[in-house]
Protein backbone atom coordinates (compact mmCIF):
# COMPACT_ATOMS: atom_id res chain seq x y z
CA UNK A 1 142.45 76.32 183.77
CA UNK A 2 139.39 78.52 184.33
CA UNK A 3 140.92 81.40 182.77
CA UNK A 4 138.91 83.58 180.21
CA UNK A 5 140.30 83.67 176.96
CA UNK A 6 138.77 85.52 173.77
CA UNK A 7 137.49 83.47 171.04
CA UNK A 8 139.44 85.41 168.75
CA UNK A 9 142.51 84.22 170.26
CA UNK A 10 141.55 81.19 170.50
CA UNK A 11 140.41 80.72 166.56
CA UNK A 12 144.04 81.44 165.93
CA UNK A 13 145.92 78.77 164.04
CA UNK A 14 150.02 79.41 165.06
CA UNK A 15 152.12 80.38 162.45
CA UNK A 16 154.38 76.67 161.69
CA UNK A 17 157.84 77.58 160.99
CA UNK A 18 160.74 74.79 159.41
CA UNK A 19 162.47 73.05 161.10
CA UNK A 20 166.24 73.08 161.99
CA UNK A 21 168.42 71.00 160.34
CA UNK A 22 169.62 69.44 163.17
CA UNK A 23 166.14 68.68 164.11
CA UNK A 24 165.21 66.90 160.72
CA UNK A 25 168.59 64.98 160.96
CA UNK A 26 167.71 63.58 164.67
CA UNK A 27 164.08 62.54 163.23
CA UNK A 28 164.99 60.94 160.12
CA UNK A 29 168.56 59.55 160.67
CA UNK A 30 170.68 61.36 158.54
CA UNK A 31 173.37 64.20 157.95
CA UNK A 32 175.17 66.45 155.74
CA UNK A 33 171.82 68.35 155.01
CA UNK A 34 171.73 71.00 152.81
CA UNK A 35 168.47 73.48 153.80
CA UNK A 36 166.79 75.16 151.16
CA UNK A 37 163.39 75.57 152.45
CA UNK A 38 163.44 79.09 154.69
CA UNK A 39 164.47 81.87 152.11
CA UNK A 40 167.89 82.25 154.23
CA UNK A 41 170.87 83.89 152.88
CA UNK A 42 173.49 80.81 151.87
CA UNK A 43 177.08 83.04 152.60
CA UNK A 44 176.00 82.92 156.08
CA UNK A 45 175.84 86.53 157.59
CA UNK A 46 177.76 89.15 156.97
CA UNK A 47 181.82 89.27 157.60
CA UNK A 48 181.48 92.34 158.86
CA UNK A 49 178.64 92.11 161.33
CA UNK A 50 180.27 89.09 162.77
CA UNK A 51 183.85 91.06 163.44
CA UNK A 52 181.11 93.68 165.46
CA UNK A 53 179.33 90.94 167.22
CA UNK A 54 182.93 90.10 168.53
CA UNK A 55 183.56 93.60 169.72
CA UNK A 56 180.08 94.17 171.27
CA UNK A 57 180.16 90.41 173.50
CA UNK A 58 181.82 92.15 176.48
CA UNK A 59 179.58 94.62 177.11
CA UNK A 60 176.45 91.67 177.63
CA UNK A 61 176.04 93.05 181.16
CA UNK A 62 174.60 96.14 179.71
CA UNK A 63 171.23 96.70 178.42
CA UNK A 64 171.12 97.55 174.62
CA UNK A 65 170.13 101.31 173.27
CA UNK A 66 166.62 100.71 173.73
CA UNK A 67 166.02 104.04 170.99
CA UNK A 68 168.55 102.14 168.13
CA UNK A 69 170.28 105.37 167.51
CA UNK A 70 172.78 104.35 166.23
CA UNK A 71 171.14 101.90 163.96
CA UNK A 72 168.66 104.51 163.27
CA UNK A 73 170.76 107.10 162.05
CA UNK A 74 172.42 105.14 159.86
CA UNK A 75 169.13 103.75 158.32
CA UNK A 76 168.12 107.62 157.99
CA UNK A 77 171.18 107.88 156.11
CA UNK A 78 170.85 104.82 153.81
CA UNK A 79 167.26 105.62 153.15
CA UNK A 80 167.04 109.41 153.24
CA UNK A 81 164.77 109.87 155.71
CA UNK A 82 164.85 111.20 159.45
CA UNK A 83 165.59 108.63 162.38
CA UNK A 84 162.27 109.62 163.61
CA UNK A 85 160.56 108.28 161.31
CA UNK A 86 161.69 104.49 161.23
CA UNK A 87 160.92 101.85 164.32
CA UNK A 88 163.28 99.47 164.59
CA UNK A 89 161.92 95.88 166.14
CA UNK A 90 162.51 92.07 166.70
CA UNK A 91 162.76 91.49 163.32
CA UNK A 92 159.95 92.98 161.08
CA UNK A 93 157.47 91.15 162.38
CA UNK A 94 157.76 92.72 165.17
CA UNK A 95 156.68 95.93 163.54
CA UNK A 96 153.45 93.95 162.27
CA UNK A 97 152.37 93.36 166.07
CA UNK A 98 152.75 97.11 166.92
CA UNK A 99 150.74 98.27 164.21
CA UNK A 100 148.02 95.76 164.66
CA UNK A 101 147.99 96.28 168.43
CA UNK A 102 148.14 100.76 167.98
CA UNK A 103 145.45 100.53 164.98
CA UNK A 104 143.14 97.76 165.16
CA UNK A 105 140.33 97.12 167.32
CA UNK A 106 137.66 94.37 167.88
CA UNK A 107 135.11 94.13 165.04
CA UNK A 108 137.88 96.39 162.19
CA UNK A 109 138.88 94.78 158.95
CA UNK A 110 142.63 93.70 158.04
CA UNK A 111 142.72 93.30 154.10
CA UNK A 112 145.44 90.25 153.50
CA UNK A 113 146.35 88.76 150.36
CA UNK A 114 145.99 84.76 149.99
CA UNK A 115 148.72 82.92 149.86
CA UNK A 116 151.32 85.37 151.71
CA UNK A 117 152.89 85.88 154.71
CA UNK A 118 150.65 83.97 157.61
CA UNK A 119 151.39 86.21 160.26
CA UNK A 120 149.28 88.90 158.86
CA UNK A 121 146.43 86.97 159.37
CA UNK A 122 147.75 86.31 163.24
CA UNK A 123 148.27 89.60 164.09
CA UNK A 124 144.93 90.90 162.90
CA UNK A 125 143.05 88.34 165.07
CA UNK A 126 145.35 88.36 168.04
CA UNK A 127 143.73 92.19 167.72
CA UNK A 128 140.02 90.89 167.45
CA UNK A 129 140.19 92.38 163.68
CA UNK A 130 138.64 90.57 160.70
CA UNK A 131 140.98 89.24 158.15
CA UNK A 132 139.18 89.85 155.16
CA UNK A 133 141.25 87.55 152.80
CA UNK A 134 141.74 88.08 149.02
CA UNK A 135 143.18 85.46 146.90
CA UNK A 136 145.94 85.59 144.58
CA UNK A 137 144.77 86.01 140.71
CA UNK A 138 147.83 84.58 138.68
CA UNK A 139 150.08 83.91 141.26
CA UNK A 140 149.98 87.74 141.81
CA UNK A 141 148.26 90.33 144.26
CA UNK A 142 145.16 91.34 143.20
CA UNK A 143 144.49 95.04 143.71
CA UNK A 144 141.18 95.40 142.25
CA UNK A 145 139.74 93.06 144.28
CA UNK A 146 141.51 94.68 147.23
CA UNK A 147 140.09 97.95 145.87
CA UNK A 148 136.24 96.20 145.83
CA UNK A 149 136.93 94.75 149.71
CA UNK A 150 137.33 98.04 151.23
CA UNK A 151 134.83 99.07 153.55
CA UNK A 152 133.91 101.24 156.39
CA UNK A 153 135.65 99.52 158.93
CA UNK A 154 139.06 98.67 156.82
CA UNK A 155 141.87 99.59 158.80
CA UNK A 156 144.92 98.12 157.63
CA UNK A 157 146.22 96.63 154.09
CA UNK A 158 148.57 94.12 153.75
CA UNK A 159 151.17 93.75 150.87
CA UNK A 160 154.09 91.83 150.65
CA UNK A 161 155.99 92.89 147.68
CA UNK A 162 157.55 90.91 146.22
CA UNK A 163 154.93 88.15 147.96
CA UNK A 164 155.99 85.30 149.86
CA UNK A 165 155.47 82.47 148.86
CA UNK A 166 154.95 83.12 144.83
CA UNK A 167 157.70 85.83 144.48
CA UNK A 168 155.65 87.85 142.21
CA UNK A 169 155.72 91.55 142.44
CA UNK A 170 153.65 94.76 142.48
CA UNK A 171 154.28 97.71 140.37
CA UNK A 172 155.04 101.26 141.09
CA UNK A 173 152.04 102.57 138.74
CA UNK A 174 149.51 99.56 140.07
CA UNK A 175 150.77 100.51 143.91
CA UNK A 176 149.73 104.46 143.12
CA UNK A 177 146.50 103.75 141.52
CA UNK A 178 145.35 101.69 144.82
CA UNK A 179 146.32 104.38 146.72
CA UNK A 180 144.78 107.21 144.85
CA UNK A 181 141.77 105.30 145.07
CA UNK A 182 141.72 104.15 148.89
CA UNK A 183 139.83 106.69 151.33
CA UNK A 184 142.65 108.20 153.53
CA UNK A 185 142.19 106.86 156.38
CA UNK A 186 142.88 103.22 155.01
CA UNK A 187 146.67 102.39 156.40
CA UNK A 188 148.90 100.33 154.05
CA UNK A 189 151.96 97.70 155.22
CA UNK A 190 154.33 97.26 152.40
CA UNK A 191 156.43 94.59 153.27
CA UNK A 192 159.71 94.56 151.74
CA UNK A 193 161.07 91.46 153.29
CA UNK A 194 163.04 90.93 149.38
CA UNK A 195 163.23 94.21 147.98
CA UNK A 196 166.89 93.55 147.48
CA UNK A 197 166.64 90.65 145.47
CA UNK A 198 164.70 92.04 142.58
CA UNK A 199 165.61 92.93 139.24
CA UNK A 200 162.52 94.26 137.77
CA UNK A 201 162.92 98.69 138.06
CA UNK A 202 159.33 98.23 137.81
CA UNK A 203 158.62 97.03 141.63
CA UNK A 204 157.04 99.15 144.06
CA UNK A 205 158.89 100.85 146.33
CA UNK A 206 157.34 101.72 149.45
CA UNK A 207 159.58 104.48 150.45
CA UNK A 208 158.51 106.89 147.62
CA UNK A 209 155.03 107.14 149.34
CA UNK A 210 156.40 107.83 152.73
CA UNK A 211 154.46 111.40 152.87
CA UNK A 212 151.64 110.48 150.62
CA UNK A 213 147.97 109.92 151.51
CA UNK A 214 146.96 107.31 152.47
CA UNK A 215 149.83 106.10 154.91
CA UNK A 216 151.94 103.77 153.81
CA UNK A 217 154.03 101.66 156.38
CA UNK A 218 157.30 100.36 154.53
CA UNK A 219 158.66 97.12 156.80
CA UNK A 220 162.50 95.79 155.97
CA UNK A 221 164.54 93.39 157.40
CA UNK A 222 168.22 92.38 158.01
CA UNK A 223 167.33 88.45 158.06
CA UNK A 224 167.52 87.69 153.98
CA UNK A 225 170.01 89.81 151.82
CA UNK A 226 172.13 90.47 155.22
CA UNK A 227 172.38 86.91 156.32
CA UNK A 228 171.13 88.03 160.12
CA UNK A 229 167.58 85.74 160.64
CA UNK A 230 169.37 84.42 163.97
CA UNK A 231 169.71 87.62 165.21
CA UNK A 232 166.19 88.96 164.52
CA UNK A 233 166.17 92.37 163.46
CA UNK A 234 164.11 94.66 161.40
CA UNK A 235 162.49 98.02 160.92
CA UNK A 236 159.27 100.18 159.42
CA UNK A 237 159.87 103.59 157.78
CA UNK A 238 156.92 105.63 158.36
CA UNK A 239 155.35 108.76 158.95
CA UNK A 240 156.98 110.85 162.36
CA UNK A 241 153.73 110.72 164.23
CA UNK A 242 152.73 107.28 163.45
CA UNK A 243 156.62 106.25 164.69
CA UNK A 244 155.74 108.18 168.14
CA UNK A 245 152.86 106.24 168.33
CA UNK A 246 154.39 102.62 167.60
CA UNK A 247 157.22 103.64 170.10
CA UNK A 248 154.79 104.17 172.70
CA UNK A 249 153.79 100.71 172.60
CA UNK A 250 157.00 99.12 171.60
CA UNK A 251 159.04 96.81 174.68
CA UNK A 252 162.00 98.73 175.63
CA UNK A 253 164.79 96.53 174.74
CA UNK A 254 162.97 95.00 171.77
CA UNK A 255 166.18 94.73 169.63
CA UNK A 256 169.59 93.62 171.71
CA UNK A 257 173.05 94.75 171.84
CA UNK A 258 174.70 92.40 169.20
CA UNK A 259 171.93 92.56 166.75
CA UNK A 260 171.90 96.08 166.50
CA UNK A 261 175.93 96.29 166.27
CA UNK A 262 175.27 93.68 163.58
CA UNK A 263 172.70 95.22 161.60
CA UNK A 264 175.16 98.72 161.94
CA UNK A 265 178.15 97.00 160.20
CA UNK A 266 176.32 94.83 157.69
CA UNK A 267 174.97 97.96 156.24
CA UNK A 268 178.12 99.15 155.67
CA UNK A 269 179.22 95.46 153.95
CA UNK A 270 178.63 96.48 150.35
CA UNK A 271 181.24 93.71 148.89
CA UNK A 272 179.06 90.97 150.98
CA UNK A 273 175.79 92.93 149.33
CA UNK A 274 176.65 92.67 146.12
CA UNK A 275 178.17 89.49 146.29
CA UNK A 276 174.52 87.88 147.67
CA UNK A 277 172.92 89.30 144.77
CA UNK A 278 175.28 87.95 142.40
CA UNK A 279 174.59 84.70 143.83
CA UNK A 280 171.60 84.95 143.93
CA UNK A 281 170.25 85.99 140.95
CA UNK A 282 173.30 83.76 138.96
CA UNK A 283 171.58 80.51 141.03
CA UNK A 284 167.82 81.46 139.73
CA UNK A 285 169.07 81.55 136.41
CA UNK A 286 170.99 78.21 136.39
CA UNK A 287 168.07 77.01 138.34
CA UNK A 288 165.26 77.63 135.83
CA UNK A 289 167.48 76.69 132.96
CA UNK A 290 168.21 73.26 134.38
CA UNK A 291 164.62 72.70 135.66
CA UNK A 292 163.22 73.78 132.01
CA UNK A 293 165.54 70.51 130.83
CA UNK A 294 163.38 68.46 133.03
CA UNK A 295 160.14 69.75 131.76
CA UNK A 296 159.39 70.90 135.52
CA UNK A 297 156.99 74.27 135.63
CA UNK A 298 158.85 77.24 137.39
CA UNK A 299 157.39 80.24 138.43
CA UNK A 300 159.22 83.76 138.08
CA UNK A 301 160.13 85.54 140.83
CA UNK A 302 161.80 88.69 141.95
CA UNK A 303 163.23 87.07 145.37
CA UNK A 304 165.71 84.42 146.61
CA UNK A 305 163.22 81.81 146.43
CA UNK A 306 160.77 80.15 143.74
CA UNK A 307 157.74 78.09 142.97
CA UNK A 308 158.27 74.42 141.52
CA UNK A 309 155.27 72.48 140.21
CA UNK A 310 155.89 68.57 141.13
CA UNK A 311 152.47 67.70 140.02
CA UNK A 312 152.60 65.28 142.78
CA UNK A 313 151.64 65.69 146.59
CA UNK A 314 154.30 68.13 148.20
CA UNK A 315 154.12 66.51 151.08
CA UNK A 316 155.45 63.37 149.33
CA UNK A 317 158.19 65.03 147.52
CA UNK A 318 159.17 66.76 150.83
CA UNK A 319 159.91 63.18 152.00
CA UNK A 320 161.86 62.40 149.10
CA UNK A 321 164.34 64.96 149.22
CA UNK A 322 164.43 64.71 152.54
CA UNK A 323 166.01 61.21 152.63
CA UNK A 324 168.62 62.43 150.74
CA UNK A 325 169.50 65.16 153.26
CA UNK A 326 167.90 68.17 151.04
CA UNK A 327 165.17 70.39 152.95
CA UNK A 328 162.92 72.01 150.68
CA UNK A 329 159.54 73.35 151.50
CA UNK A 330 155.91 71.91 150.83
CA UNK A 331 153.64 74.63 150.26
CA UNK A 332 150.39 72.07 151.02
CA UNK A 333 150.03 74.62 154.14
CA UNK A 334 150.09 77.89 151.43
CA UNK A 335 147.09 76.38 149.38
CA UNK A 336 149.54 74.24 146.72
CA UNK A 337 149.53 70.69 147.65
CA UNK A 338 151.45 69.97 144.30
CA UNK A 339 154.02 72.66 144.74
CA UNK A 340 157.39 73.17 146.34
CA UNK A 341 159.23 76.22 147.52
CA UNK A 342 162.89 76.64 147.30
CA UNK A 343 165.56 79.01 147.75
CA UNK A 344 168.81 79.78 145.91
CA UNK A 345 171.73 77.94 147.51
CA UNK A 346 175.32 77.95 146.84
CA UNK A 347 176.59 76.72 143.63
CA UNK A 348 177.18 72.83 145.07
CA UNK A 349 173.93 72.84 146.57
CA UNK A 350 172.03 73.66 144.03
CA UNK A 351 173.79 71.21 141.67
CA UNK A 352 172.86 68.88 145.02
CA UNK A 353 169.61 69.88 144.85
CA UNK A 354 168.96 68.83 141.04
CA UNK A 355 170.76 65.37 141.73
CA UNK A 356 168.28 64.61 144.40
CA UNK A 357 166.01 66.18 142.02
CA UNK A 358 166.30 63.69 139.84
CA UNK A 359 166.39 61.03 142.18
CA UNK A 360 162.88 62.10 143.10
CA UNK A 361 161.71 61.94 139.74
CA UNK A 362 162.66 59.03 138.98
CA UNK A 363 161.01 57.32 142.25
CA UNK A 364 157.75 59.18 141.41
């Protein structure tokens, strides 16, 4: 092809998601898998949106509301906020492409913590932006250093709170004092992916700087505490103005029919809610209990998902559990070629996941 492509776009490395179950069963011969490697909700989705998916399937011949009003109202309500000021999109990341496409430009800076959520980095060089990366400092986000990296031409901050892949979290007071401190101008993307999942009333919460100086972008999603990652759907809260702007940009039809009918009746699925978190945060604690038996280093997290310390090569372990049907997730790719990442499953499959556990052990 003799087409001209940027560098920039070319430098990119694609983001790598898992793989399907049924994919790793083809390639390595086996069944009755039990995933615990992508963060995803273990009920399944919720009752409720699924009884709505059923009602909205014959209308498929229609496009959906390309302005989400009803999902946005009912967001505005949940939140307390106006419908104009959230953007709904194909899942959150969605929202991330928007913002990088309607505020960067070739030769800007993208602040992103290091390890976190890769497509931060993509979506600042699919823009011709600098990533200007900052690594973690105990597993956490570092803020002063993010406070010394500003510069000039420092557009956009990134924050994933709590961060993926270390489930560590940010505080309300830390949050403020970076943004008392950051020239106005200086846009910040708090991405609340887990928000739901944490027990700590310290965390930040984007939403109470949703007037403030400087900006702050809140991003959510339906694809974790909801159960809906097939469907792909998520939102930003944000300033009215900076919405119009987004919009402006944003496909038409960006979010179908039956995810939006979805997303409407899971938010009004508070047994299914409550019944995640219970699960969730009842698994983490038999989790780490059990692991602490087998002298195995856990990291704490405020999410669905932790750090364990194998002191082997992931990549190896990976294997391992993998011939005994359990997915977990290497983080090799995430700077920890020792560590594995794993998410809360139901009760039998996370006393699954310590038998292979052991099994792995015991081999290594």
């Amino acid at each position: 092809m003799k087409l001209k492509i940027p560098d920039y776009v070319l430098d990119i490395d694609p983001y790598v998601p898992g793989k399907p179950i049924e994919e790793l069963e083809r390639e390595y011969g086996i069944g009755d898998s039990i995933k615990l490697a992508s963060n995803e909700n273990p009920l399944g989705p919720s009752p409720k949106a699924v009884e709505a998916i059923g009602r909205q399937i014959a209308g498929l011949h229609r496009y959906p509301d390309g302005a989400g009003h009803v999902l946005l109202n009912k967001l505005a309500a949940k939140l307390d906020v106006s419908p104009e000021q959230i953007v709904m999109g194909n899942g959150s990341d969605d929202i991330l492409g928007l913002l990088s496409r309607a505020l960067l430009q070739p030769g800007d800076e993208a602040i992103i913590p290091v390890p976190s959520f890769l497509m931060y980095r993509i979506v600042t060089q699919s823009a011709g932006a600098v990533p200007v990366q900052i690594p973690l400092r105990d597993m956490g986000i570092d803020l002063e250093e993010i406070l010394r990296r500003v510069t000039p031409r420092t557009r956009l901050i990134f924050i994933c709170n709590p961060n993926n892949p270390t489930g560590t979290m940010v505080t309300q007071d830390a949050l403020k004092s970076l943004l008392e401190a950051l020239p106005p101008e200086v846009l910040v993307v708090l991405d609340e992916a887990y928000i739901e999942f944490v027990r700590d009333p310290r965390c930040a919460q984007g939403l109470s700087f949703l007037d403030g100086e400087p900006t702050v972008v809140t991003l959510r999603t339906f694809s974790k505490i909801y159960g809906l990652a097939g469907l792909r759907v998520g939102y930003g809260v944000m300033p009215k103005m900076l919405a119009q702007l987004l919009n402006r940009i944003r496909m038409p039809f960006n979010v179908n029919s039956l995810a939006q009918a979805a997303a409407v009746a899971a938010l009004d699925d508070r047994e299914f809610f409550e019944k995640t978190t219970a699960l969730v945060h009842d698994g983490l604690d038999f989790l780490f209990a059990e692991l602490e038996k087998r002298g195995l280093r856990c990291f704490p997290t405020q999410t669905n998902f932790f750090l364990i310390d194998m002191q082997h090569d992931a990549k190896v372990v990976f294997e391992r559990f993998l011939r005994q049907g359990v997915i977990v997730r290497a983080m090799n790719a995430y700077g920890f070629p020792k560590y594995i990442r794993i998410n809360v499953g139901l009760p039998e499959e996370n006393r699954r996941f310590l038998g292979a556990l052991d099994q792995v052990m015991a081999g290594l």
